[in-house]
N, C-alpha and C. Protein backbone atom coordinates (compact mmCIF):
# COMPACT_ATOMS: atom_id res chain seq x y z
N UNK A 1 191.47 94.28 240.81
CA UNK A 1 191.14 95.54 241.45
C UNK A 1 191.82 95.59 242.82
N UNK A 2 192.37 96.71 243.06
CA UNK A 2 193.30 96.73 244.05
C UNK A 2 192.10 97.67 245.44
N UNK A 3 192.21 97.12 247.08
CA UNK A 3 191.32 97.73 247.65
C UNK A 3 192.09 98.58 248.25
N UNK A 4 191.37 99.19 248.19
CA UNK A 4 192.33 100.48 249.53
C UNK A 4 193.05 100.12 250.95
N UNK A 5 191.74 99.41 251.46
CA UNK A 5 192.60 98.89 252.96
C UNK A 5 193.69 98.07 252.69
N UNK A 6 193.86 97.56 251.68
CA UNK A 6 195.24 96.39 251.68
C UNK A 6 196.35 96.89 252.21
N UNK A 7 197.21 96.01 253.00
CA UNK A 7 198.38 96.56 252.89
C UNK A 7 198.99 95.57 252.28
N UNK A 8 200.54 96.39 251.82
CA UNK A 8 201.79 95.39 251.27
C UNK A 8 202.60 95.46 252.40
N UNK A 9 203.82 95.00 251.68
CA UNK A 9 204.64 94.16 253.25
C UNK A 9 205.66 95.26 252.74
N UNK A 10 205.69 96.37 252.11
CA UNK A 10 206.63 97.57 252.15
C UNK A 10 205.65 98.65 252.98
N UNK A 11 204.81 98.60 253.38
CA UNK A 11 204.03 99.82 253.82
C UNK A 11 204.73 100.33 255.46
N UNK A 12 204.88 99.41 256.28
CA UNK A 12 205.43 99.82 257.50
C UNK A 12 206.55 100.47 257.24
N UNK A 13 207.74 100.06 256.09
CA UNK A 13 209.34 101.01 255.47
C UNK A 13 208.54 101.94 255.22
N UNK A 14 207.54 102.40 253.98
CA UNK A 14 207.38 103.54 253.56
C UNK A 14 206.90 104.59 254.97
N UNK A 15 206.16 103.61 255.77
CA UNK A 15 205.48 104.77 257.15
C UNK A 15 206.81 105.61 257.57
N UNK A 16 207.98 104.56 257.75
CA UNK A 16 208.69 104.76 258.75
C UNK A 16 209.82 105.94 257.84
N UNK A 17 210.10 105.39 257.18
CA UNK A 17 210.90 107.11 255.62
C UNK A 17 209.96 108.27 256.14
N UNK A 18 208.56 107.96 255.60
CA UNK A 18 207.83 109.19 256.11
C UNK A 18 208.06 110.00 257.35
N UNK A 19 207.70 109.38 258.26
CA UNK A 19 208.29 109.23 259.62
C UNK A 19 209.30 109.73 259.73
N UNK A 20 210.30 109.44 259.05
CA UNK A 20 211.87 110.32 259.24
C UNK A 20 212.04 111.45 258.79
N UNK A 21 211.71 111.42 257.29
CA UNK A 21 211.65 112.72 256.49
C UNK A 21 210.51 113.76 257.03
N UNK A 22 210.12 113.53 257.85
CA UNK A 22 208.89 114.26 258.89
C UNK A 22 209.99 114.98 259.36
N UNK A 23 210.67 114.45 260.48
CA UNK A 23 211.59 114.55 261.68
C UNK A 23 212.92 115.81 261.44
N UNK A 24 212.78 115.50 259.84
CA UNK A 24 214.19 116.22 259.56
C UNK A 24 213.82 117.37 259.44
N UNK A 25 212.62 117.40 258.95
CA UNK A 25 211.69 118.79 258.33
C UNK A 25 211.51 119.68 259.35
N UNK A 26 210.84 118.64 260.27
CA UNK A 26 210.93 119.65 261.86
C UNK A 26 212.03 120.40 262.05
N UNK A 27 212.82 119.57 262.36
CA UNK A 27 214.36 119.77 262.98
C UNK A 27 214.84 121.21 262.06
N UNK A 28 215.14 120.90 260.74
CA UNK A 28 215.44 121.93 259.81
C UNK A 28 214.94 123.37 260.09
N UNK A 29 213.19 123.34 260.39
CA UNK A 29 212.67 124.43 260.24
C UNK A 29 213.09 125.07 261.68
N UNK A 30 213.51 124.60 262.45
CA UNK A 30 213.96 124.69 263.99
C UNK A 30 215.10 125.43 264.13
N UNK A 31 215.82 124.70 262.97
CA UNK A 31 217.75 125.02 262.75
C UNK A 31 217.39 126.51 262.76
N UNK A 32 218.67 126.87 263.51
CA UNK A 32 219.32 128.06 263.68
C UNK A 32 220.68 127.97 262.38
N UNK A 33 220.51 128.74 261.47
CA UNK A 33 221.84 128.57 260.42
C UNK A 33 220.86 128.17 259.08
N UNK A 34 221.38 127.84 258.04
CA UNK A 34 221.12 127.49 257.09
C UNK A 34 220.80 125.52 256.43
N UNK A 35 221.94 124.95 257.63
CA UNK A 35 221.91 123.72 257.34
C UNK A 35 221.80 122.94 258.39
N UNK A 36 221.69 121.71 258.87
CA UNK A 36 221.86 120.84 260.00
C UNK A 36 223.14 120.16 259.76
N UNK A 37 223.84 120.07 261.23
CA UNK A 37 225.16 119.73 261.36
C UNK A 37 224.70 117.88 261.14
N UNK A 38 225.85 117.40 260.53
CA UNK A 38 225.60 116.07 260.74
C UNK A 38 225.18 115.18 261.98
N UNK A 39 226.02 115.85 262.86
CA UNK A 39 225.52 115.32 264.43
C UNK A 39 224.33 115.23 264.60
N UNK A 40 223.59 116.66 264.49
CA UNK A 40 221.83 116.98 264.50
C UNK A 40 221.37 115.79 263.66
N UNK A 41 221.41 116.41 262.16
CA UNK A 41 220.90 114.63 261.68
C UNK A 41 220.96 113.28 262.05
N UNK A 42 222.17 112.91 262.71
CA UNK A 42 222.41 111.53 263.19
C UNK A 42 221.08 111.77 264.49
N UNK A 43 221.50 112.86 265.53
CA UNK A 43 220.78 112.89 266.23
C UNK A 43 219.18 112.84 265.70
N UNK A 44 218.66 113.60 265.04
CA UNK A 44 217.28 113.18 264.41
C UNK A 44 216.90 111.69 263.90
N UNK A 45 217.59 111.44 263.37
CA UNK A 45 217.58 110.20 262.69
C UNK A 45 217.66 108.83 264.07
N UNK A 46 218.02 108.92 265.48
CA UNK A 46 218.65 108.13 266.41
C UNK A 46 219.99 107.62 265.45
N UNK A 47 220.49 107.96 265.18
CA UNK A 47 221.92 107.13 264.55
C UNK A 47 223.00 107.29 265.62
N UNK A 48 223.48 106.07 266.45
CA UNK A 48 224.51 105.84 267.33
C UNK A 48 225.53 105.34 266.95
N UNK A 49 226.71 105.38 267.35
CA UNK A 49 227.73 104.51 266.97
C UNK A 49 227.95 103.37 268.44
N UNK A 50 227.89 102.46 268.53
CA UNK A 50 227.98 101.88 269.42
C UNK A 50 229.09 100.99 269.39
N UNK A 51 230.07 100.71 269.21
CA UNK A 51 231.38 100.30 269.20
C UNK A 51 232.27 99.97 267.94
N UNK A 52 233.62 99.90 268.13
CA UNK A 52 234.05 100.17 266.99
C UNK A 52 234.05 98.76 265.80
N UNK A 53 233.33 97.66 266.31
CA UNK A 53 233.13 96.87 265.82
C UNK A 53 231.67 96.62 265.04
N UNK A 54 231.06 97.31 265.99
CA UNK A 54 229.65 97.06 265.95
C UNK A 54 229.34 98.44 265.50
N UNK A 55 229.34 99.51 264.38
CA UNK A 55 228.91 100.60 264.34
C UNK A 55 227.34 101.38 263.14
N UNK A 56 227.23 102.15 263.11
CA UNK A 56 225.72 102.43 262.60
C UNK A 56 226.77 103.47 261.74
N UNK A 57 226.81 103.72 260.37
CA UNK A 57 227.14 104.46 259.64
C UNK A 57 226.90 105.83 259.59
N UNK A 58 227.78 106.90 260.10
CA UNK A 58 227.17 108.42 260.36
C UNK A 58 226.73 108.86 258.79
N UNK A 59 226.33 110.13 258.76
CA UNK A 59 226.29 111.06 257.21
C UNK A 59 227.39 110.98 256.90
N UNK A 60 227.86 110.87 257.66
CA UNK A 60 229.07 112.12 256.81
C UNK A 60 229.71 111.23 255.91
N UNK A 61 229.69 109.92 256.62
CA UNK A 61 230.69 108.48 255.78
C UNK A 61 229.88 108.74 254.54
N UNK A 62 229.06 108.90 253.97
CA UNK A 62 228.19 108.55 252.77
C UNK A 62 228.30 109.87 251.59
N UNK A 63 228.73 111.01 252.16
CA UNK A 63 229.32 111.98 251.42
C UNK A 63 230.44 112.02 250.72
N UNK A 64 230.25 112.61 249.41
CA UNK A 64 231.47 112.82 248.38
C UNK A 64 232.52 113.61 249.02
């Protein structure tokens, strides 16, 4: 029998998705236009690029 208070050791990832997919929702319903520019998303998301060695993958890299 599984208790309710338990946690698993994925529950803080799932908070934190939530947490994001929160953020975007905001942001979206905010947007002026139809879509959010990738920038905005990176920006929602905190996604930085911080050097060209050391970098955080934008949207846009992950698009067809």
């Amino acid at each position: 029998m599984v208790t309710l208070g338990t946690r698993t050791v994925s529950d803080h990832v799932a908070l934190a998705e939530i947490d994001l997919c929160g953020e975007l929702m905001i942001a979206a319903s905010a947007a002026i236009g139809e879509r959010l520019s990738a920038d905005r998303i990176d920006e929602v998301l905190n996604v930085r690029v911080i050097t060209e060695r050391n970098t955080v993958p934008r949207q846009t890299d992950h698009r067809g």
